[in-house]
Protein backbone atom coordinates (compact mmCIF):
# COMPACT_ATOMS: atom_id res chain seq x y z
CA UNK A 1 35.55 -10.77 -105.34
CA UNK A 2 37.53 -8.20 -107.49
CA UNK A 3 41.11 -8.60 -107.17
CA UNK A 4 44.18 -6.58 -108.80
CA UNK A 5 47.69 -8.26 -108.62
CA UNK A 6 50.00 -5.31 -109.36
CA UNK A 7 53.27 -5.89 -110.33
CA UNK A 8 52.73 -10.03 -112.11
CA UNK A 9 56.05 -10.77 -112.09
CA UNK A 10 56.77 -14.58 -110.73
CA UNK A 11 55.24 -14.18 -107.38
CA UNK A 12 52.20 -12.49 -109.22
CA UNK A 13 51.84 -14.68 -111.84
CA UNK A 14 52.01 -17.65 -109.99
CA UNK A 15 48.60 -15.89 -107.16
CA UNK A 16 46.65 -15.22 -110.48
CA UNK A 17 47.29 -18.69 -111.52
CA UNK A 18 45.85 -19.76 -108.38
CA UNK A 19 43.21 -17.81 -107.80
CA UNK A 20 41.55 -18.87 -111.64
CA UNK A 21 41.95 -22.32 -110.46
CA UNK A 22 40.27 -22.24 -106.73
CA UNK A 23 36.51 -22.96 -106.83
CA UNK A 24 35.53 -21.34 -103.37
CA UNK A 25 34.90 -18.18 -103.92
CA UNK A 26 33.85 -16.40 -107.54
CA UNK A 27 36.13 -13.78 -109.18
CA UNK A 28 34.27 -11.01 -110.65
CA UNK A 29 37.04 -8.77 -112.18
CA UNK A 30 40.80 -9.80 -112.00
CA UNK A 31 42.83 -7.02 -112.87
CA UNK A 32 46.64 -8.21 -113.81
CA UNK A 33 48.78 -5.12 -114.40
CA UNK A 34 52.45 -4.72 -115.37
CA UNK A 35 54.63 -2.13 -116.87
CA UNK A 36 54.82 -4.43 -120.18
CA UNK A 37 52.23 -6.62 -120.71
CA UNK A 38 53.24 -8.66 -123.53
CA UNK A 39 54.01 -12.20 -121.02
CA UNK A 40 50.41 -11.47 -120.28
CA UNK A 41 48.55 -11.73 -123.43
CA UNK A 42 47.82 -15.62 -123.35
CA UNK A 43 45.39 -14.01 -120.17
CA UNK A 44 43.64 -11.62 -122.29
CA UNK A 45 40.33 -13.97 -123.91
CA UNK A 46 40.06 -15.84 -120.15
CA UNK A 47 36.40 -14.45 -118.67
CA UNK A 48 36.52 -11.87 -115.70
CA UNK A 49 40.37 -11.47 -116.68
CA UNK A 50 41.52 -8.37 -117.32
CA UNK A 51 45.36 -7.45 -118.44
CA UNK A 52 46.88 -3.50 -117.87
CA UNK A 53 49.97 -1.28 -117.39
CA UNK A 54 47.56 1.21 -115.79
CA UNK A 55 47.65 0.59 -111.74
CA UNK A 56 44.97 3.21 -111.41
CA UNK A 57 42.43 1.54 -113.55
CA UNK A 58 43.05 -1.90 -111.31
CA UNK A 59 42.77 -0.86 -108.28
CA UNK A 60 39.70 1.70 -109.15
CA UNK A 61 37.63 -1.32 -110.16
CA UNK A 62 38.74 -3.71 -107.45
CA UNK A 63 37.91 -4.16 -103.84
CA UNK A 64 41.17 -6.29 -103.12
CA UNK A 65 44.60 -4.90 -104.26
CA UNK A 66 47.52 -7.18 -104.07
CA UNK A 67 50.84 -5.35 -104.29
CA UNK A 68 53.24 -7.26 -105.85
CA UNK A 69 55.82 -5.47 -107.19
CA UNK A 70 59.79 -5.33 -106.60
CA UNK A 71 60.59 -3.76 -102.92
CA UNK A 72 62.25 -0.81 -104.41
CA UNK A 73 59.27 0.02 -106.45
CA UNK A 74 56.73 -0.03 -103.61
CA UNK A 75 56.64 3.76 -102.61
CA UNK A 76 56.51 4.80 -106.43
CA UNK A 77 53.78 2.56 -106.69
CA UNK A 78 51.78 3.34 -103.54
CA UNK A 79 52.11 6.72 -104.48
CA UNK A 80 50.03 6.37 -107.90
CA UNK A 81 47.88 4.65 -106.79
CA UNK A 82 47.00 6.73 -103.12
CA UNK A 83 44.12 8.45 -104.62
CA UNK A 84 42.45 5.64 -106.00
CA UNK A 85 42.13 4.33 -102.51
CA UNK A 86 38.69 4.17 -100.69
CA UNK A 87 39.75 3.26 -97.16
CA UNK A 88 36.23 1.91 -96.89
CA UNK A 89 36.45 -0.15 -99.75
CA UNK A 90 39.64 -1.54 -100.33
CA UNK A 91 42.13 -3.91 -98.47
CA UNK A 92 45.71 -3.93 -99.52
CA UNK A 93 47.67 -7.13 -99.37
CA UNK A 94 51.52 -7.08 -99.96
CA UNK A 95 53.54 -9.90 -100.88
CA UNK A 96 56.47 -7.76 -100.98
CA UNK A 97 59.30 -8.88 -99.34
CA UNK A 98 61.08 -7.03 -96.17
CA UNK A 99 58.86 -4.23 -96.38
CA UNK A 100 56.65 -3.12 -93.27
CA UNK A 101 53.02 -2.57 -92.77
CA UNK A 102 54.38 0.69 -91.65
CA UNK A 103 56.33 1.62 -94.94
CA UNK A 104 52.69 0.92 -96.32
CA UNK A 105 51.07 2.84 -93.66
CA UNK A 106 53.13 6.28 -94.79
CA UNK A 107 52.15 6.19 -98.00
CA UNK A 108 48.33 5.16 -97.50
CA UNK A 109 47.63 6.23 -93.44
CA UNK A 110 46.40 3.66 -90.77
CA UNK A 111 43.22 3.96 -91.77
CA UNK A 112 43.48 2.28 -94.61
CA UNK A 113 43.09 -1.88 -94.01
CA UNK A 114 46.75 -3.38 -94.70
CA UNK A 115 47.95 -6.82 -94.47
CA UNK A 116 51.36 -8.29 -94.75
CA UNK A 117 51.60 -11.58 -96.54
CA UNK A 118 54.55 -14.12 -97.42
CA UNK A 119 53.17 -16.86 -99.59
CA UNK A 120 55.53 -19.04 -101.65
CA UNK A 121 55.71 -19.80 -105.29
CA UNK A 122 54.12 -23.15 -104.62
CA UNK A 123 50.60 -21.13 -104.52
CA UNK A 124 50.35 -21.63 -108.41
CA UNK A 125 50.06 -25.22 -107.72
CA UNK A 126 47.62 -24.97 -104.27
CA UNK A 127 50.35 -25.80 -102.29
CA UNK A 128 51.57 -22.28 -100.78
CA UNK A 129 52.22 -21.57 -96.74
CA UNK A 130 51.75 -18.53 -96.47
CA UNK A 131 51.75 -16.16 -93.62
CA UNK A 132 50.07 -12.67 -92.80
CA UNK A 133 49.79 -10.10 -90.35
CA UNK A 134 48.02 -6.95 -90.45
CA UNK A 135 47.84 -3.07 -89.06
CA UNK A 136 44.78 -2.27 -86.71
CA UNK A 137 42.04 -1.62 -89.43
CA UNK A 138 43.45 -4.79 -91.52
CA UNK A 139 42.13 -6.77 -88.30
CA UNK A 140 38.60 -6.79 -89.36
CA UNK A 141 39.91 -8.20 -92.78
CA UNK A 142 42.15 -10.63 -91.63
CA UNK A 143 39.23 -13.93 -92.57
CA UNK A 144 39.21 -11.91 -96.17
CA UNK A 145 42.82 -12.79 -96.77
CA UNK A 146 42.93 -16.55 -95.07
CA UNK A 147 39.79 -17.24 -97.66
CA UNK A 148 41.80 -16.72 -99.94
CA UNK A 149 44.89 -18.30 -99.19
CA UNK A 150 43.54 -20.39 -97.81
CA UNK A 151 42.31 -21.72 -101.50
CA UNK A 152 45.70 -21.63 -102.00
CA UNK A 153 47.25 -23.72 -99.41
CA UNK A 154 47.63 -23.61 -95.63
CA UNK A 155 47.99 -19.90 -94.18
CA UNK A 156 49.02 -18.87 -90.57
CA UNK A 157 48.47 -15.69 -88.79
CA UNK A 158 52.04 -14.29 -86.74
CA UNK A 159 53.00 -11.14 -84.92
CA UNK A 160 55.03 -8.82 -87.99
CA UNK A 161 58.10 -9.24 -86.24
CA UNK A 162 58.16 -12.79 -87.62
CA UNK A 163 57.63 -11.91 -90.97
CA UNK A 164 61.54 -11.91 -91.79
CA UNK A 165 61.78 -15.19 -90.40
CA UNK A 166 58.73 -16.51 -92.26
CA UNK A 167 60.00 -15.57 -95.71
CA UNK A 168 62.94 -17.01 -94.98
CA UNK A 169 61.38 -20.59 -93.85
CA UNK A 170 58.43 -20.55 -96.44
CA UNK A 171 59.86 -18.41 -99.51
CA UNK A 172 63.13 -19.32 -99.46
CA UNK A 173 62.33 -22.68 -97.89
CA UNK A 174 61.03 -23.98 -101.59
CA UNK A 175 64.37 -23.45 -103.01
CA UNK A 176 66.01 -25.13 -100.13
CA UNK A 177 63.73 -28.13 -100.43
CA UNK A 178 64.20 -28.09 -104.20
CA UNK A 179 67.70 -28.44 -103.51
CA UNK A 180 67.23 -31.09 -101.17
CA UNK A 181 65.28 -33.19 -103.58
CA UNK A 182 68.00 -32.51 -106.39
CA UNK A 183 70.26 -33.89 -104.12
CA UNK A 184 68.74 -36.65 -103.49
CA UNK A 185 68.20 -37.45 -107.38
CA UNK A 186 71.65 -37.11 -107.81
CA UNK A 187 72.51 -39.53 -105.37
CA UNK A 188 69.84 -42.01 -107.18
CA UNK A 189 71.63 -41.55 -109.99
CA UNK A 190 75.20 -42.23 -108.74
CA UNK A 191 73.31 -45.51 -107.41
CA UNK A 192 72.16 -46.88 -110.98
CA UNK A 193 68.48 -44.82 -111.79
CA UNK A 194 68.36 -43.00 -114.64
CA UNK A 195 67.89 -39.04 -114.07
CA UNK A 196 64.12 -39.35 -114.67
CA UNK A 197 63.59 -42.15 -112.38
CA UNK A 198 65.97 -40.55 -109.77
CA UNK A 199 63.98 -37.20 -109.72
CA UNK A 200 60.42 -39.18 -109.45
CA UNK A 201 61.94 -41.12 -106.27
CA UNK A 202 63.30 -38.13 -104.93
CA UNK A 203 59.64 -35.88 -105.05
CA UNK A 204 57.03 -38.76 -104.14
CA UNK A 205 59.05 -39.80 -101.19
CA UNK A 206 59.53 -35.94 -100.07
CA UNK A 207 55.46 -35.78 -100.79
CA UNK A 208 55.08 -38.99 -98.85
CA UNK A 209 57.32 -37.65 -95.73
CA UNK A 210 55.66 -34.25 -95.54
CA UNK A 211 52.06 -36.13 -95.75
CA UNK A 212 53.11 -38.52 -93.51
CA UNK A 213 53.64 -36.07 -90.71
CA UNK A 214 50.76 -33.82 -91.59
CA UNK A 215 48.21 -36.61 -90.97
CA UNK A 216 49.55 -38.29 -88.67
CA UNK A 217 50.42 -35.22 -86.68
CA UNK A 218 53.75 -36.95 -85.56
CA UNK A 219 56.75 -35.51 -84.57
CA UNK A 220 59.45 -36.44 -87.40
CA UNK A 221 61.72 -38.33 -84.84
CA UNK A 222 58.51 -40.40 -84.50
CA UNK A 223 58.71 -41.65 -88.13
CA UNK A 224 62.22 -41.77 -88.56
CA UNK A 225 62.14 -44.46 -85.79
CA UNK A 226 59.45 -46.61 -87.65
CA UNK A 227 62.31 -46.87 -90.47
CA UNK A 228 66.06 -47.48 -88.63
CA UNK A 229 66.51 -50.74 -87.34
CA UNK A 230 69.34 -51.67 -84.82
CA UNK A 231 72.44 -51.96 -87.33
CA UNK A 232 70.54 -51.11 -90.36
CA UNK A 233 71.55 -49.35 -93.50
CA UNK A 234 69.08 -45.76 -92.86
CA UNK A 235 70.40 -45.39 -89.06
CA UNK A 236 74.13 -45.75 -90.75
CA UNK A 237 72.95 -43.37 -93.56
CA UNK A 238 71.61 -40.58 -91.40
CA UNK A 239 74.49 -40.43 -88.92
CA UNK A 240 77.12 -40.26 -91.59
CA UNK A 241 74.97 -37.31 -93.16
CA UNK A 242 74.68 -35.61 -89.33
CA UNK A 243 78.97 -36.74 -89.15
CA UNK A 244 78.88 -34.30 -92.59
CA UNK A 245 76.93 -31.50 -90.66
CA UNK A 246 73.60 -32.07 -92.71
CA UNK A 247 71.68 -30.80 -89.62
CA UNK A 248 73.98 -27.85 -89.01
CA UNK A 249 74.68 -26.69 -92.54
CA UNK A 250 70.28 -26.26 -92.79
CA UNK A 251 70.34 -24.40 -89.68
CA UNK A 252 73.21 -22.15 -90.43
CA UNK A 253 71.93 -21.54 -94.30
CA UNK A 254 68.44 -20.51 -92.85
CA UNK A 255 69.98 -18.24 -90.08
CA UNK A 256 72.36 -16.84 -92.96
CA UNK A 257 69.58 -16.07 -95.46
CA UNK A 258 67.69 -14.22 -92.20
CA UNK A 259 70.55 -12.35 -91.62
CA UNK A 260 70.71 -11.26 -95.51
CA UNK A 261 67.35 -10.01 -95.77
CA UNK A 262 67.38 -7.94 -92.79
CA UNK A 263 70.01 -6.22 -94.73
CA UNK A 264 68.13 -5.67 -97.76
């Protein structure tokens, strides 16, 4: 495959980094651009890598373009790079946040092969969920995109109108979890582990929940059961959190964070 990433910022940087590491498809060219390339240059002697401020230049000598680039920056950006684009040729992924396949559409026309994505930062490690749609002529491309997400992590294909939602669950959704886990450090703490220790208890036994339900394909209520026992010390610890609204305040911070980015 030849891929460009334009605009490696975090999100960028961290779908390069996983792309060089997958071993299931080969990367002929991978074109990195950004308007200053100097947190690029430890890139510049790895094979097939190639490191640019020049959008033109990446997406003339790829097939795959993968627009990553702040959402105020995306028509500027689309508009470079317009006439570089061989609708028979190239597919255009975005990972940009809140904007449409039609704001895309526009810039490029319909009959150029879009698809919406949302991964999540955790893609650098192999770990991202990431979601996609696509416009009509993107259809045909759609298996192009889930190979390689799919190196990347678990992907799922929705209707566009779910996209808002999805960054909000899966992109957003790594900071909430992070928090989570930092909460749950702190509280080892407070309860005699050093910071260290607290942290390493807190991510192995959020890695061994999540795996848990994933191969077992329970529901979570399922595997809370196996742990509370009548009078015992997790039932009495989960009800005080639900008496503190720990259900409710995750359900209300997701719906505010939707409501936020429909506003952006």
């Amino acid at each position: 495959m030849k891929i460009a990433i334009i605009g490696t910022g975090n999100l960028g940087y961290s779908i390069a980094i996983g792309i060089l590491s997958q071993k299931s498809f080969e990367i002929k060219n991978l074109y990195l651009t950004k308007r200053n390339t100097a947190s690029l240059s430890t890139w510049k002697n790895l094979p097939n890598v190639k490191i640019s401020s020049d959008n033109k230049e990446a997406v003339r000598f790829s097939d795959i373009v993968i627009v990553a680039v702040q959402p105020n920056q995306l028509q500027l950006v689309l508009e470079e790079i317009k006439d570089e684009i061989d609708t028979k040729k190239h597919t255009i992924i975005s990972v940009i946040t809140g904007r449409k396949i039609h704001d895309i559409e526009a810039v490029l026309g319909n009959e150029t092969a879009i698809i919406r994505s949302m991964p999540n930062t955790a893609i650098s490690v192999g770990q991202s969920m990431t979601c996609l749609s696509s416009n009509e002529k993107g259809e045909n491309n759609i298996e192009l995109a889930k190979t390689i997400f799919n190196s990347l992590g678990k992907t799922i294909c929705i209707e566009e109108k779910l996209m808002q939602s999805a960054t909000v669950i899966c992109a957003s959704g790594i900071a909430f979890w992070m928090r989570l886990i930092r909460a749950t450090a702190q509280g080892a703490v407070q309860l005699g582990f050093h910071a260290d220790e607290a942290q390493e208890l807190a991510m192995q036994t959020c890695l061994g929940a999540a795996t848990l339900l994933i191969q077992s394909g329970s529901h979570p209520e399922q595997e809370i059961d196996k742990v509370t026992t009548p009078s015992g010390c997790t039932i009495a610890g989960l009800n005080e959190m639900e008496h503190q609204g720990l259900s409710s305040s995750i359900i209300r911070g997701l719906v505010t964070s939707f409501e936020k980015i429909n506003q952006i």
